[in-house]
Protein backbone atom coordinates (compact mmCIF):
# COMPACT_ATOMS: atom_id res chain seq x y z
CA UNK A 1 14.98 20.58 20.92
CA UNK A 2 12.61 22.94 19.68
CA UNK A 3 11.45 22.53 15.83
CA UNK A 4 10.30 26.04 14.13
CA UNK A 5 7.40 25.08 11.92
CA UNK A 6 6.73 27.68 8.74
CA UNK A 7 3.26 27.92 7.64
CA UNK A 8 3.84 25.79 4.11
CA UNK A 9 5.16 23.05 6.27
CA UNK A 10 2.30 23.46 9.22
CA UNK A 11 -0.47 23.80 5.95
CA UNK A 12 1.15 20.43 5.28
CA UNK A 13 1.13 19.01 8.54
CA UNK A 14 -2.07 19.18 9.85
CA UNK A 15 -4.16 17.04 7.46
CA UNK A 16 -1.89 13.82 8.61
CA UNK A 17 -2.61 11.16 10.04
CA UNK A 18 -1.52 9.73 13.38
CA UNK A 19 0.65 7.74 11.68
CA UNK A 20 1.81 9.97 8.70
CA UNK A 21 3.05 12.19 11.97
CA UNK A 22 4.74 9.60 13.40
CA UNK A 23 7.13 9.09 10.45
CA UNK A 24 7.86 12.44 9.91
CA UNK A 25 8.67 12.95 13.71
CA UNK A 26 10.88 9.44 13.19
CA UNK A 27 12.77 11.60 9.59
CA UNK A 28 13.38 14.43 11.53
CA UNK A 29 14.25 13.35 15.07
CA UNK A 30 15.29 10.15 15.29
CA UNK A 31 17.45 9.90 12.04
CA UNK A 32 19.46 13.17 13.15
CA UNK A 33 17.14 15.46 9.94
CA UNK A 34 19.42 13.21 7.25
CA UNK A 35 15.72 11.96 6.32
CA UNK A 36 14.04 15.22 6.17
CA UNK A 37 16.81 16.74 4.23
CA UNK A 38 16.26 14.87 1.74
CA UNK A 39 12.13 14.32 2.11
CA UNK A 40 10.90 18.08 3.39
CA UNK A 41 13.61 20.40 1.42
CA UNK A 42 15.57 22.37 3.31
CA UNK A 43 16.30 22.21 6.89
CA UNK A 44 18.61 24.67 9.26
CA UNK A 45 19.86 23.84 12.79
CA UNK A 46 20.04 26.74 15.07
CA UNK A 47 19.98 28.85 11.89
CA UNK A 48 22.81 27.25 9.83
CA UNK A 49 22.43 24.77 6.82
CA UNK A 50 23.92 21.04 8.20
CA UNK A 51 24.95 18.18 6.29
CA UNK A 52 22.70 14.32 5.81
CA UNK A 53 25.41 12.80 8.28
CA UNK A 54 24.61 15.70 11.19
CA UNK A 55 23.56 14.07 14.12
CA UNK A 56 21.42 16.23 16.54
CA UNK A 57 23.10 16.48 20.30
CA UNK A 58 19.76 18.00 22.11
CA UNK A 59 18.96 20.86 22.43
CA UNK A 60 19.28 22.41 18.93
CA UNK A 61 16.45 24.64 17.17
CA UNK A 62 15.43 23.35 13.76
CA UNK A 63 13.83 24.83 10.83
CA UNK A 64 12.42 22.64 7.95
CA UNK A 65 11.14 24.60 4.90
CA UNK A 66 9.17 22.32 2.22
CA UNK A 67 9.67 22.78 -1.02
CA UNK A 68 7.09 23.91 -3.46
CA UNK A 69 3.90 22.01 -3.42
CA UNK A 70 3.88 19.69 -6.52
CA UNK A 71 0.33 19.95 -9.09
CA UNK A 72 -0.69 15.92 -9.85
CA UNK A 73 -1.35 16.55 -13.40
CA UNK A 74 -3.58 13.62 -15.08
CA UNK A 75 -1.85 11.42 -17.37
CA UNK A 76 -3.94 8.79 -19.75
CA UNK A 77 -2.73 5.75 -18.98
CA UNK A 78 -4.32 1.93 -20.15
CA UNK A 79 -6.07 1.44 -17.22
CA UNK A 80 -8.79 -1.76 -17.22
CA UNK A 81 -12.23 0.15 -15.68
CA UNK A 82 -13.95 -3.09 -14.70
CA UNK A 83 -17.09 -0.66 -13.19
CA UNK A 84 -17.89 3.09 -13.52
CA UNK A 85 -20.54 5.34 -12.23
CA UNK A 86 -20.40 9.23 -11.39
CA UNK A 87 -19.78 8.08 -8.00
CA UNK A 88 -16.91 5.59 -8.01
CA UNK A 89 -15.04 3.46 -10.61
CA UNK A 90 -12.95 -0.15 -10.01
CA UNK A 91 -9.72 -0.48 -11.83
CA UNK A 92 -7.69 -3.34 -12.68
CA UNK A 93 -4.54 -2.62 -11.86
CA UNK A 94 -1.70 -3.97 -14.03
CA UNK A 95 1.79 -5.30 -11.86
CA UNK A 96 4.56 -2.35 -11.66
CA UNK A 97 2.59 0.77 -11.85
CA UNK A 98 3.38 2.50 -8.35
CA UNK A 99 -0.21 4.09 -7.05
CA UNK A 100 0.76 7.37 -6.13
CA UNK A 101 4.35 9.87 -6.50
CA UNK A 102 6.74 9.28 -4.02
CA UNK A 103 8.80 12.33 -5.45
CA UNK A 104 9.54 14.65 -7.78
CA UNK A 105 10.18 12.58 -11.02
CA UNK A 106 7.47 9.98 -10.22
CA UNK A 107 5.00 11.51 -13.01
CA UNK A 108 3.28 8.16 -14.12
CA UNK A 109 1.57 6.72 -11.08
CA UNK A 110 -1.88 4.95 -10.84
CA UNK A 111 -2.35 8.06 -9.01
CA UNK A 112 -1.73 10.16 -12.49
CA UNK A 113 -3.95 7.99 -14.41
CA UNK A 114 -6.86 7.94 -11.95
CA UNK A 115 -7.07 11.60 -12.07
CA UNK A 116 -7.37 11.41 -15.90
CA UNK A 117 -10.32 8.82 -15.03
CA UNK A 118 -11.99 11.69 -13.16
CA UNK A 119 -10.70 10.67 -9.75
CA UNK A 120 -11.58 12.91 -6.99
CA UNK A 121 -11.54 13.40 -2.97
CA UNK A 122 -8.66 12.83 -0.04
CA UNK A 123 -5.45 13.84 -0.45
CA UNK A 124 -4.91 15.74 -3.99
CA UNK A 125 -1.57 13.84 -4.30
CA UNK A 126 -3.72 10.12 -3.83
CA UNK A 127 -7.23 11.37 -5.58
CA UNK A 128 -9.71 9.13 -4.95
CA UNK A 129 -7.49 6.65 -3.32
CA UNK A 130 -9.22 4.63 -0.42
CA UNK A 131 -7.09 1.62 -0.56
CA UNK A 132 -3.85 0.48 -2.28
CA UNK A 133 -2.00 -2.04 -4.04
CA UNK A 134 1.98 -2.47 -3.56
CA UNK A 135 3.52 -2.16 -7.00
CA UNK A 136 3.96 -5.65 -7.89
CA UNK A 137 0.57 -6.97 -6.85
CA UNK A 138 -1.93 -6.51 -9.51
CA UNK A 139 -5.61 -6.30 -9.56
CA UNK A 140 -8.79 -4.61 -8.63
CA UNK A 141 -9.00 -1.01 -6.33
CA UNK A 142 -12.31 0.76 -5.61
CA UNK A 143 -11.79 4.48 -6.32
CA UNK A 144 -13.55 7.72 -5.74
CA UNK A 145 -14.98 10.46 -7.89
CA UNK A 146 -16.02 12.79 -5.47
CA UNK A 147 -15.08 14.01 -1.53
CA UNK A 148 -18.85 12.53 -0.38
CA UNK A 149 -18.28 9.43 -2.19
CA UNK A 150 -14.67 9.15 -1.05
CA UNK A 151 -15.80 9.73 2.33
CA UNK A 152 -18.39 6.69 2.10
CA UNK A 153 -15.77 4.28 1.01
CA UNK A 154 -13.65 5.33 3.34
CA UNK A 155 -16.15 4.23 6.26
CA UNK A 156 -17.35 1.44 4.36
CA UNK A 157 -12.95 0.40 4.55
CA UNK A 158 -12.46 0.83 8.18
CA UNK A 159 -16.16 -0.46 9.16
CA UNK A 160 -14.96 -3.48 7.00
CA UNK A 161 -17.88 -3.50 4.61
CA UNK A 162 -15.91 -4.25 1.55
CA UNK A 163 -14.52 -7.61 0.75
CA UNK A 164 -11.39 -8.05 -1.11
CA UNK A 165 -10.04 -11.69 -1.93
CA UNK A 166 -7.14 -12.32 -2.99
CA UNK A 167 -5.18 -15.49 -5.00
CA UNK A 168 -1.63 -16.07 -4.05
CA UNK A 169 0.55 -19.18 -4.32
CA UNK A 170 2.66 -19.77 -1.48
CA UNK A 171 5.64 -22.31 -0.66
CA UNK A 172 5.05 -24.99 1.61
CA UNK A 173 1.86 -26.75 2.51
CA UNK A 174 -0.46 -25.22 5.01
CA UNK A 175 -1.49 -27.45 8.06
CA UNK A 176 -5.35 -26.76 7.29
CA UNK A 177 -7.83 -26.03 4.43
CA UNK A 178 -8.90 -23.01 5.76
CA UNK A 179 -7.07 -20.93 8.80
CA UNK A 180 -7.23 -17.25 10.87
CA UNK A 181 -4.29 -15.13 11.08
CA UNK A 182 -4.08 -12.68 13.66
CA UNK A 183 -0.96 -10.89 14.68
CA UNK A 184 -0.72 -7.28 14.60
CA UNK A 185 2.43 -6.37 12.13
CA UNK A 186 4.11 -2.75 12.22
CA UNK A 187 7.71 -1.44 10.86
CA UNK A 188 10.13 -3.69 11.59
CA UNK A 189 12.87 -3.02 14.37
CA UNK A 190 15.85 -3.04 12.73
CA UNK A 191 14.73 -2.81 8.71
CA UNK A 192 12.17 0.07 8.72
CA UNK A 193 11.50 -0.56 5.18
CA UNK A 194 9.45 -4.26 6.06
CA UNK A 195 6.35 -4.49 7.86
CA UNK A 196 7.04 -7.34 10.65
CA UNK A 197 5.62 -8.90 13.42
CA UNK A 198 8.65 -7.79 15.27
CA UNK A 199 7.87 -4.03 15.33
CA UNK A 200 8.00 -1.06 17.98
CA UNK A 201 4.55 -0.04 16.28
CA UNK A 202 2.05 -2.96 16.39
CA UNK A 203 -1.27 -2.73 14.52
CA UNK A 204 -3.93 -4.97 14.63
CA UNK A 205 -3.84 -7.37 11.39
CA UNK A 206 -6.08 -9.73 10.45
CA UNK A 207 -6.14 -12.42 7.24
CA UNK A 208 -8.32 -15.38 6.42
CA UNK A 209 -7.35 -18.11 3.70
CA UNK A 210 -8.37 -21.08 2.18
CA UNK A 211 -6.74 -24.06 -0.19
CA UNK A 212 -7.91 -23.81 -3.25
CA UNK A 213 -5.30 -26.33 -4.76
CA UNK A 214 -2.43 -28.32 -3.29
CA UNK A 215 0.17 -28.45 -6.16
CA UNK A 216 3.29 -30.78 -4.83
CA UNK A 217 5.43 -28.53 -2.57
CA UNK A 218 3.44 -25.19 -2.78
CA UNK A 219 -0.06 -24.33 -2.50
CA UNK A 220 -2.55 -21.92 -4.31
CA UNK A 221 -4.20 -20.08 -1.75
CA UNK A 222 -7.87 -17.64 -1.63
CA UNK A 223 -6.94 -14.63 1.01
CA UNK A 224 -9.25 -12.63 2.26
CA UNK A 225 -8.39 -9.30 3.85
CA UNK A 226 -10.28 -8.24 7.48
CA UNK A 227 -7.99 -5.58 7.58
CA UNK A 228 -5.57 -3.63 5.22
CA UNK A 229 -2.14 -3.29 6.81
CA UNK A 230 1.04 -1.96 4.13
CA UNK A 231 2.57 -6.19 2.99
CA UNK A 232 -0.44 -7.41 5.45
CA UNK A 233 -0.67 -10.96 3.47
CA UNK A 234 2.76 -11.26 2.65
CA UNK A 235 3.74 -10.58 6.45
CA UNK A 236 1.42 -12.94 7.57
CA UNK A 237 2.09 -15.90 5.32
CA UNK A 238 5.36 -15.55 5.41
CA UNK A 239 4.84 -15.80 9.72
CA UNK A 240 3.08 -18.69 9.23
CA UNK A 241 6.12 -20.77 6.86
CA UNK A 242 3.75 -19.99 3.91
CA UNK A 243 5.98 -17.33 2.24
CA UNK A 244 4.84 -15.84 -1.67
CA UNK A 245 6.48 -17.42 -4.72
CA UNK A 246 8.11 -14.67 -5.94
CA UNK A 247 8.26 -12.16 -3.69
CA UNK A 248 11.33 -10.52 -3.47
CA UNK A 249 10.92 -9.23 0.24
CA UNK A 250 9.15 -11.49 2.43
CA UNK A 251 8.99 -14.71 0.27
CA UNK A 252 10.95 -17.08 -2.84
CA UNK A 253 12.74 -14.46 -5.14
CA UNK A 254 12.76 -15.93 -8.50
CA UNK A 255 10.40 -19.29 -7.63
CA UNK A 256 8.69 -20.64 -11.17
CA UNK A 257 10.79 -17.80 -12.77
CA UNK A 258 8.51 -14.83 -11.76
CA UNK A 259 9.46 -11.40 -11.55
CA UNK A 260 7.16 -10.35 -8.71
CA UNK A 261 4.90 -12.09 -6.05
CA UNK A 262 2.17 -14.11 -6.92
CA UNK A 263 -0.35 -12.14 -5.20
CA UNK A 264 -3.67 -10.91 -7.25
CA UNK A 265 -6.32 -9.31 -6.00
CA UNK A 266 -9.08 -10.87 -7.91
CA UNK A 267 -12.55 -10.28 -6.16
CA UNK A 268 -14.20 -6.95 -4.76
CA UNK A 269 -17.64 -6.99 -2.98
CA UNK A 270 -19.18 -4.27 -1.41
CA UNK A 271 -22.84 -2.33 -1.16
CA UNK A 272 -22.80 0.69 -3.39
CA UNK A 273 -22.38 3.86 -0.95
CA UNK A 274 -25.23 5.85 -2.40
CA UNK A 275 -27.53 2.97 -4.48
CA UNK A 276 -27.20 0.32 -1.64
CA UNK A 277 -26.75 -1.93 -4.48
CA UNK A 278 -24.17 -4.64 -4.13
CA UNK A 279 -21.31 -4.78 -6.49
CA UNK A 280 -19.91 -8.35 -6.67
CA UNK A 281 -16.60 -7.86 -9.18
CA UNK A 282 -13.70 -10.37 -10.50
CA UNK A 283 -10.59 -10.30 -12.18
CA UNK A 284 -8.79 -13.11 -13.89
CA UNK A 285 -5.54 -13.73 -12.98
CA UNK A 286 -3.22 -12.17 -15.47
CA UNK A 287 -0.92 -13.92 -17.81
CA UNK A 288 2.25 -13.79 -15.49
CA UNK A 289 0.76 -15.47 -12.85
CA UNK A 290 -1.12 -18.04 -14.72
CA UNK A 291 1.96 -19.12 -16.57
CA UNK A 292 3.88 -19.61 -13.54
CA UNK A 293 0.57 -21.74 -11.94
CA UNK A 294 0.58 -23.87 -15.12
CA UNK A 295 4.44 -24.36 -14.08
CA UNK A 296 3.99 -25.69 -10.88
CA UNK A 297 1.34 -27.65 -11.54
CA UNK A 298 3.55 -28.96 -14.47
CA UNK A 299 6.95 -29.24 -12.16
C-alpha cells in the first residue's frame, strides 16, 4: 500500500514523535482509515472517497488531506498560579478541565487558559506543556513561557530532575510501608483506550510509594513519579491489588461517593532552569478529596 502524503499533512507530520507516528500509522493502517477519517479529514483510496467501515485489502493508494490547521486562541480561565516568573509558572490544576483540544469544539482546555497566562514553547496546540495531568486528577503542572525555557524543563523531565508526589487513596492494604514498582505499561491489547501491563508497546514505568495512613480497608498513599507514563500510577496500583477509590477506569467507580479518582498531585520540586534555585511547591488536597478521606476515616 502506498500512502500519498500532501504537504499540510507532511508539515504536520514531521514534528512527531516516535510515538505520535506510531498512532497515526495504527489510525490509518491498521483500523482500515475508519480512524483517520474521522481524525485527519478527508481521506481517498486509489482516488475515490470510502466509507468508516472500508477495510483496506493491500495494495491500495491512499490520500489523507488534513483539514485546516486550528488557531489555540487564549481563553481566561480561574486558574490557581501557585509560582510565576518570566520564565515558567506552576498551576494548580482544578479536576475536569482537559489540558489540551482533542478536536474541533474543545475551546476551553488548560491548554486555552495557559496561553492566556502567557504560555509559550512546544507544540502551539500544548503551549508550554512539559507534562500533563489526566482530566480528573487535579493539582500542580510546571509550565513554560518561552521555547528556551520549555526546552530546559523538558530535559530537566526526561533527565528526571523534577519531583512530583502525589496523594492517592487506594483499596486494599499494601503488604509494606514503602514499595518500588517497576513494570513497563503501554496500550493495552485488546482495549487501546487503557494503558496496561499487557501491551504490544511496553515502556519503561517506574513508581515509588509510601503509607501515609492505614484507614480500615483502604489506605492513603504518597506516590512519587520516576517516570511519567499516560495512567502510570493508576496502572501500577491497580497491578499491584491497590486500585484508586474512585477511578472509573482502572480502580472503585463510585467508592466514598466520589466522582473521580482520588489522585492529587500535591508536591513539585525541581532546580529553577535558569536561577539554579530550587523550587520546593505544595498543594492542599482539594475539598472533594478531603471529604471523601474524612469518610473513610469516619466509615
Amino acid at each position: 500500500m502506498d500512502i500519498v502524503v500532501n504537504e499540510e499533512l507532511k508539515s504536520y507530520i514531521d514534528p512527531l514523535t516516535s510515538e505520535e507516528h506510531e498512532a497515526l500509522e495504527r489510525s490509518i493502517l491498521m483500523e482500515g482509515c475508519r480512524d483517520a477519517l474521522v481524525v485527519w479529514g478527508d481521506v481517498l483510496v486509489d482516488g475515490r472517497p470510502r466509507p468508516k467501515s472500508h477495510r483496506l485489502a493491500g495494495g491500495e493508494e491512499v490520500d489523507v488531506a488534513l483539514p485546516a490547521t486550528r488557531v489555540l486562541l487564549p481563553v481566561e480561565l480561574a486558574l490557581d498560579v501557585v509560582y510565576e516568573d518570566e520564565h515558567l509558572l506552576v498551576v494548580d490544576k482544578p479536576a475536569g478541565l482537559v489540558a489540551h483540544p482533542a478536536g474541533p469544539d474543545d475551546r476551553t482546555t488548560l491548554a486555552h487558559g495557559l496561553l492566556a497566562l502567557g504560555a509559550a514553547g512546544g507544540d502551539p496546540q500544548r503551549p508550554g506543556l512539559v507534562h500533563r495531568l489526566d482530566r480528573d486528577t487535579s493539582g500542580l503542572l510546571v509550565v513554560a513561557r518561552s521555547d528556551d525555557a520549555h526546552a530546559r524543563l523538558t530535559d530537566a523531565i526526561r533527565e528526571r530532575r523534577v519531583e512530583r508526589r502525589y496523594l492517592a487513596l487506594v483499596k486494599g492494604s499494601p503488604r509494606s510501608r514503602t514499595g518500588r514498582i517497576e513494570a513497563p505499561i503501554g496500550r493495552d491489547r485488546r482495549e487501546r483506550t487503557r494503558r496496561s501491563l499487557d501491551t504490544e508497546t511496553p515502556r519503561e514505568a517506574i513508581t515509588w510509594f509510601e503509607v501515609q495512613e492505614l484507614i480500615g480497608s483502604r489506605a492513603f498513599l504518597e506516590v512519587r513519579l520516576e517516570t511519567g507514563r499516560t495512567h502510570q500510577i493508576r496502572v501500577h496500583l491497580e497491578a499491584i491489588d491497590l486500585p484508586v477509590s474512585g477511578d472509573p477506569v482502572y480502580g472503585v467507580v463510585g467508592d466514598l461517593g466520589l466522582e473521580r479518582q482520588f489522585l492529587h498531585a500535591h508536591r513539585l520540586r525541581f532546580e529553577h532552569p535558569f536561577t539554579g534555585a530550587e523550587l520546593d511547591l505544595s498543594s492542599p488536597l482539594p475539598p472533594d478529596l478531603t471529604a471523601a478521606l474524612e469518610r473513610a476515616r469516619a466509615a
